[in-house]
C-alpha atoms as a PDB file:
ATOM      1  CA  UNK A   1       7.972 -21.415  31.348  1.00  0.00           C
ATOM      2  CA  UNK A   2      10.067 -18.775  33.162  1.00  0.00           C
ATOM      3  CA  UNK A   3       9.050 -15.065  33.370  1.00  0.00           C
ATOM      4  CA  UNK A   4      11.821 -14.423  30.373  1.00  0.00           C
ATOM      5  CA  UNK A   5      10.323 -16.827  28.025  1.00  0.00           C
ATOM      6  CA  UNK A   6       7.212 -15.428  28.798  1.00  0.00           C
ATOM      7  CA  UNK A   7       7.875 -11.774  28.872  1.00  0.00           C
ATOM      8  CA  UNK A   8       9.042 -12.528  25.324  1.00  0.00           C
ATOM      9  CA  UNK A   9       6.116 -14.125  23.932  1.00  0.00           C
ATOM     10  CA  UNK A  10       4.369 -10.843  25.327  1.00  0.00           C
ATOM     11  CA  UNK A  11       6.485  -8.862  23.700  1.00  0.00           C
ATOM     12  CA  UNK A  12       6.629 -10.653  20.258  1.00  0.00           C
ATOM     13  CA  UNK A  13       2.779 -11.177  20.452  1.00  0.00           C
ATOM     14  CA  UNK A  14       2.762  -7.151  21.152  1.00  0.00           C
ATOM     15  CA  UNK A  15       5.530  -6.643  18.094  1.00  0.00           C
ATOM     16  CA  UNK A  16       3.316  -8.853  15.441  1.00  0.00           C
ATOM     17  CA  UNK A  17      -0.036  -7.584  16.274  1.00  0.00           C
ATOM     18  CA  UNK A  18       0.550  -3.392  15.975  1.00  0.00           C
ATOM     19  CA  UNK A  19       2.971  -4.516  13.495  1.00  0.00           C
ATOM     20  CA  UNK A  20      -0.150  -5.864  11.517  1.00  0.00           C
ATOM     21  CA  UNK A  21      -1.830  -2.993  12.747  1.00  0.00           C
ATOM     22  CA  UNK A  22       0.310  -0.746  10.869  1.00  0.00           C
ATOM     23  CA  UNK A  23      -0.977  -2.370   7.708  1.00  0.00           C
ATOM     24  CA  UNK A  24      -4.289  -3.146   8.588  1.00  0.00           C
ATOM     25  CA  UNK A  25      -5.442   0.553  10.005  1.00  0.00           C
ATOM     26  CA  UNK A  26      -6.509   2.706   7.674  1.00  0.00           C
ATOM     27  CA  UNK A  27      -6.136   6.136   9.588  1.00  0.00           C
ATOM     28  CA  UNK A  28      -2.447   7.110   8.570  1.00  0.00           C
ATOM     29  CA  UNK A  29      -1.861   8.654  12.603  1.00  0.00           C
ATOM     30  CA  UNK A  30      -3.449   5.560  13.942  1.00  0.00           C
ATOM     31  CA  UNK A  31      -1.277   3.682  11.887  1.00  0.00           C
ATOM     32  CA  UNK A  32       1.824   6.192  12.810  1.00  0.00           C
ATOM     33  CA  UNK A  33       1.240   5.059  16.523  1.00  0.00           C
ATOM     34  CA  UNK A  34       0.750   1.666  16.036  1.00  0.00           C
ATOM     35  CA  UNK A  35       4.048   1.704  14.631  1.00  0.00           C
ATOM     36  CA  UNK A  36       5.682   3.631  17.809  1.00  0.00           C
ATOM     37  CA  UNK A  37       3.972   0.860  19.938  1.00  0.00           C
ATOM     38  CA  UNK A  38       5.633  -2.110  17.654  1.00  0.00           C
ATOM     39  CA  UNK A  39       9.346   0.010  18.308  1.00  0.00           C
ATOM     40  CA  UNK A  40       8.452  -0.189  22.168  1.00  0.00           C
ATOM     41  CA  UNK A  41       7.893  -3.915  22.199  1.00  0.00           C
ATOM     42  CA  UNK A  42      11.066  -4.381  19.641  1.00  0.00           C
ATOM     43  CA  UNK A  43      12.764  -2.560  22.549  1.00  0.00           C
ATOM     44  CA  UNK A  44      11.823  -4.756  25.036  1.00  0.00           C
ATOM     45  CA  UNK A  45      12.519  -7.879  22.985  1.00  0.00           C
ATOM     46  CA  UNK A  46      16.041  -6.128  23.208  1.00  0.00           C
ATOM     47  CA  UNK A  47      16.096  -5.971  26.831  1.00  0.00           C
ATOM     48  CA  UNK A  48      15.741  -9.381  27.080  1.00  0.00           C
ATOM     49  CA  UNK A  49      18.373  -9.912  25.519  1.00  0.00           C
ATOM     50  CA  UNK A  50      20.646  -7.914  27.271  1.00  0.00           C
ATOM     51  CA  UNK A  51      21.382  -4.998  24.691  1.00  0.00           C
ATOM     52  CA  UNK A  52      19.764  -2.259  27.022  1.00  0.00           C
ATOM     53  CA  UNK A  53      22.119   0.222  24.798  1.00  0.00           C
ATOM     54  CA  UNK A  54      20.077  -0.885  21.426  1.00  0.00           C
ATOM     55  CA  UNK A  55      16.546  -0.644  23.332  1.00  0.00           C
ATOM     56  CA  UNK A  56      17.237   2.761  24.570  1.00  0.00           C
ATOM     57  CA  UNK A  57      18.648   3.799  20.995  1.00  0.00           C
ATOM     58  CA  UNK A  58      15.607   1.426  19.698  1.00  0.00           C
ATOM     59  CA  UNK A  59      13.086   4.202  22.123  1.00  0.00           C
ATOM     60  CA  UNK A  60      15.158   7.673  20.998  1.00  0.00           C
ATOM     61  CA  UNK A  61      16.308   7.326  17.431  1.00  0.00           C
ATOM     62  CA  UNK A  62      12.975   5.699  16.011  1.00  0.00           C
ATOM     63  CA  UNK A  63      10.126   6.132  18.727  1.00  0.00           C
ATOM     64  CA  UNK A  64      11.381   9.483  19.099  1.00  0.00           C
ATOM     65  CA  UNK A  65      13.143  11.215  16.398  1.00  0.00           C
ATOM     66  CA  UNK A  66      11.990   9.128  13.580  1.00  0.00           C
ATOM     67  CA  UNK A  67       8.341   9.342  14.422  1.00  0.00           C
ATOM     68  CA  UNK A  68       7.694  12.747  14.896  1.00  0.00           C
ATOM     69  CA  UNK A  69       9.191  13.219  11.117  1.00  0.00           C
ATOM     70  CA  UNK A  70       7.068  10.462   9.970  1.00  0.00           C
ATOM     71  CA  UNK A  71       3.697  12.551  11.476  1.00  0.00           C
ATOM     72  CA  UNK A  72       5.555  15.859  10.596  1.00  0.00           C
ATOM     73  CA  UNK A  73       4.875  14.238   6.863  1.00  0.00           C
ATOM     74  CA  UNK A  74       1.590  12.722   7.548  1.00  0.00           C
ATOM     75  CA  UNK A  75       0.374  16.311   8.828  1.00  0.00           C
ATOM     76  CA  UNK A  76       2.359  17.980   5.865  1.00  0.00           C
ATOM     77  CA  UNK A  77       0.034  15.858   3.609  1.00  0.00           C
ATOM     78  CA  UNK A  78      -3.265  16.311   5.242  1.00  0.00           C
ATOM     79  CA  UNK A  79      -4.102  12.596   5.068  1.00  0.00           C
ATOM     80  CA  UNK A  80      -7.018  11.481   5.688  1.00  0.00           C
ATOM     81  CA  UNK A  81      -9.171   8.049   5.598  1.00  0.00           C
ATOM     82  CA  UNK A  82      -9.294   6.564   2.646  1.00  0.00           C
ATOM     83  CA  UNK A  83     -12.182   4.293   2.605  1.00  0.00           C
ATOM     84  CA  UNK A  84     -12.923   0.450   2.105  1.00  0.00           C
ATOM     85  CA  UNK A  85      -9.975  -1.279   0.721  1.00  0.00           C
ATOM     86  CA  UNK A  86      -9.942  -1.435  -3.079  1.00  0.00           C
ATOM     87  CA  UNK A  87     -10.809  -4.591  -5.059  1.00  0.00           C
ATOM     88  CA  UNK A  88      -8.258  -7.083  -5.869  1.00  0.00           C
ATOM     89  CA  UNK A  89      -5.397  -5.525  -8.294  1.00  0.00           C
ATOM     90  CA  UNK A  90      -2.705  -7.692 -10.133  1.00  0.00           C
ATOM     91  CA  UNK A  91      -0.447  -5.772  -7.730  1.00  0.00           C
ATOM     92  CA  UNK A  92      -1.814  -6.927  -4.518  1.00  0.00           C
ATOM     93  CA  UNK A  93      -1.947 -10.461  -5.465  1.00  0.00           C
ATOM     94  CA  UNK A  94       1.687 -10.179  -6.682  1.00  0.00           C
ATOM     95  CA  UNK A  95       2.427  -8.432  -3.238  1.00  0.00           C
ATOM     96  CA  UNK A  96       0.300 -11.185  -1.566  1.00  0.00           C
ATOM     97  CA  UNK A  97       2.635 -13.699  -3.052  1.00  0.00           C
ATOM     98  CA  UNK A  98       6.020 -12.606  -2.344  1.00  0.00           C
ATOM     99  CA  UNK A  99       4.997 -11.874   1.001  1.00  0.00           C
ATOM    100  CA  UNK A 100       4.131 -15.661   1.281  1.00  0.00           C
ATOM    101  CA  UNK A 101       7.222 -16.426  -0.396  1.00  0.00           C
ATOM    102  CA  UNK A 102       9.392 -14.500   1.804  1.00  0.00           C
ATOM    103  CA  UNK A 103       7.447 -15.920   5.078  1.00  0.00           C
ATOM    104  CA  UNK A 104       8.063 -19.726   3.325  1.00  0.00           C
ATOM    105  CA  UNK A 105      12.299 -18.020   3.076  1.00  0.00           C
ATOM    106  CA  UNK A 106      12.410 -16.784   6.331  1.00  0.00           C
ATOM    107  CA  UNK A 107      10.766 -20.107   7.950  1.00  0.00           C
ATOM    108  CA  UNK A 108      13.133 -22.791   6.196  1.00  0.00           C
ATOM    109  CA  UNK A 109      16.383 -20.269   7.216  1.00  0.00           C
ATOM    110  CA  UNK A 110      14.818 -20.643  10.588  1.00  0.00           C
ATOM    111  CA  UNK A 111      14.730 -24.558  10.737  1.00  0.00           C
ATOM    112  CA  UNK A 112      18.776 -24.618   9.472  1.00  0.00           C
ATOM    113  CA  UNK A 113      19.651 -22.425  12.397  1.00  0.00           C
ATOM    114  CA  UNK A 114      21.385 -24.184  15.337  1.00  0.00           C
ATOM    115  CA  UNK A 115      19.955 -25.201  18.712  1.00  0.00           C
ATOM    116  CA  UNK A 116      20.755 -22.690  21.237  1.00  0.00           C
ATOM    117  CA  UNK A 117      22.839 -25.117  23.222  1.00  0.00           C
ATOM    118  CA  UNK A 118      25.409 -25.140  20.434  1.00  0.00           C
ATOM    119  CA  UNK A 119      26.079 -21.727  19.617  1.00  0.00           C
ATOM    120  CA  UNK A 120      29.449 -21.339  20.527  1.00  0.00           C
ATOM    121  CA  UNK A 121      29.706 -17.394  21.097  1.00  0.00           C
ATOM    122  CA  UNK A 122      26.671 -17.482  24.313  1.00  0.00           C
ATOM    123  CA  UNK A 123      29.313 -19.722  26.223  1.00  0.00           C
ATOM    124  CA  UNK A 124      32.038 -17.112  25.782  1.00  0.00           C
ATOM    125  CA  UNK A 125      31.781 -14.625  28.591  1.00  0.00           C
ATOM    126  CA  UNK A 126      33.907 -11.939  27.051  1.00  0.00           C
ATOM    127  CA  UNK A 127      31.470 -12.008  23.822  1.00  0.00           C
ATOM    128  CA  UNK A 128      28.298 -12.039  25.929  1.00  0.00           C
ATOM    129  CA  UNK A 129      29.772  -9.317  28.469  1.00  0.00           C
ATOM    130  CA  UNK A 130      30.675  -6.588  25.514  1.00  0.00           C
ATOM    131  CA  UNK A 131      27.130  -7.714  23.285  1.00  0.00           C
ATOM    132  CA  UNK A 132      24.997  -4.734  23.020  1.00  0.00           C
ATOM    133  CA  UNK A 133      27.485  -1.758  24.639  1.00  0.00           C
ATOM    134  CA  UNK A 134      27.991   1.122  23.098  1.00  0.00           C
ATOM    135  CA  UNK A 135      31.757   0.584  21.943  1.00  0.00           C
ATOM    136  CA  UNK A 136      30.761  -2.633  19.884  1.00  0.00           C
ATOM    137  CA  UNK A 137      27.664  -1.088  18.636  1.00  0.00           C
ATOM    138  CA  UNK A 138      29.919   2.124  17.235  1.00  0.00           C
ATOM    139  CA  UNK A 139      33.048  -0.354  15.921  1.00  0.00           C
ATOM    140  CA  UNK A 140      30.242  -2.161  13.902  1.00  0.00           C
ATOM    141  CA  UNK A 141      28.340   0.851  12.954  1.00  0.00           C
ATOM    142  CA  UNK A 142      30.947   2.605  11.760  1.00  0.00           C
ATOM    143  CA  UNK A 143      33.432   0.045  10.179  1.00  0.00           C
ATOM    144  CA  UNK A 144      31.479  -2.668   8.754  1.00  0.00           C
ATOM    145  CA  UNK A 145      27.900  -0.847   8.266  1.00  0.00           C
ATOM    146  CA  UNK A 146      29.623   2.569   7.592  1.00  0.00           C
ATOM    147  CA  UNK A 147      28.353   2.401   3.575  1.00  0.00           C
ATOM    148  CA  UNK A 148      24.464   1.276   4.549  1.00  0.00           C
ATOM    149  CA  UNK A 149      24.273   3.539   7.613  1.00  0.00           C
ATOM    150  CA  UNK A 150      25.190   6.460   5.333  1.00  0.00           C
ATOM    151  CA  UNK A 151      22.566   5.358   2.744  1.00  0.00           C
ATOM    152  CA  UNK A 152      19.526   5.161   5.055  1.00  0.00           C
ATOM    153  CA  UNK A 153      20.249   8.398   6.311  1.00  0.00           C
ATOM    154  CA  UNK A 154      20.698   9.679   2.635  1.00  0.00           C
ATOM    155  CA  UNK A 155      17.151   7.898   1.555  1.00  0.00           C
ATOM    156  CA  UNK A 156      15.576   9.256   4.265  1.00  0.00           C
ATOM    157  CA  UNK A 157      16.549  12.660   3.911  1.00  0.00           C
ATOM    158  CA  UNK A 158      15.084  12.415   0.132  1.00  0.00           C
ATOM    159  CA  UNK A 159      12.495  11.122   1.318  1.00  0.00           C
ATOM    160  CA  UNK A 160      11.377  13.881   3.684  1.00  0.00           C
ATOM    161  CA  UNK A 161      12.404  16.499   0.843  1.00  0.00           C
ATOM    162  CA  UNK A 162      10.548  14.532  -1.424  1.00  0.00           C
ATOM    163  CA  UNK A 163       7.097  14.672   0.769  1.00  0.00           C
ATOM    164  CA  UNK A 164       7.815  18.649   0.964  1.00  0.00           C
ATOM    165  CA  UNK A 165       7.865  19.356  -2.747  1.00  0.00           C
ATOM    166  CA  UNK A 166       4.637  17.165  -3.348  1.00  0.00           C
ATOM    167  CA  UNK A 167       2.680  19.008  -0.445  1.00  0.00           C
ATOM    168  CA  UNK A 168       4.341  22.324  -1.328  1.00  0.00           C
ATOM    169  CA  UNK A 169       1.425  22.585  -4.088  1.00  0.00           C
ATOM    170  CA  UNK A 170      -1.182  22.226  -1.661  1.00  0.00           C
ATOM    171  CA  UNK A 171       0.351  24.465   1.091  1.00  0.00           C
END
């Protein structure tokens, strides 16, 4: 095992466990930071592979920016602990199940993938060279991802005016 291999099973390891911790933590700002830390290991999953223009986007746009919106709400709310976990609902055991059946997806995609010594694209230098700048990421952000770029940002936004009007009452 070289140090890249195992700088990414760090790094994935770090990604899945404060990614769990997100769920798992019942504290909403303890939660909040477990999900910075899980953008700082995505970031260096990207480093490895060579897309230092994503990982430093990865670090500003949702470590940074993001973030500080998503405590901006969190303090907006006044949340607090909530408590032992409630007893099984029909909801959670429906939400238990698709997330089994989207792990049991995601694995058998997985196994149809291609070894990595036949992917043709990481033998073409020009592809490989250009992966990850800042030129391709804006000709596919803004031709072919235009539509869904403009939609998150639209969500979001009603989102965050959305959390305003319900703690407006309590304000």
């Amino acid at each position: 095992m070289n140090a890249e291999q195992l700088l990414f099973v760090v790094f994935s390891i770090g990604t899945i466990v404060s990614a769990a911790s997100v769920i798992f933590v019942r504290n909403p700002v303890a939660s909040a930071m477990s999900l910075v830390a899980s953008f700082f290991f995505l970031a260096g999953i990207y480093v490895l592979l060579w897309a230092h223009t994503i990982a430093v986007l990865q670090i500003l746009v949702y470590a940074g920016a993001i973030m500080v919106l998503f405590l901006f709400v969190i303090m907006l709310l006044s949340l607090t602990d909530t408590g032992p976990i409630a007893q099984l609902s029909p909801s959670r055991i429906a939400g238990a199940i698709a997330t089994v059946a989207l792990l049991a997806a995601l694995v058998s995609v997985f196994r149809k993938l291609p070894s990595s010594d036949t992917i043709a694209w990481a033998s073409d230098a020009g592809r490989v060279a250009t992966f990850g700048t800042l030129k391709q990421l804006g000709a596919v952000m803004y031709t072919q991802w235009l539509f869904p770029f403009e939609a998150v940002s639209l969500l979001l936004l009603v989102a965050i005016v959305g959390a305003v009007v319900v703690a407006k009452s309590r304000i």
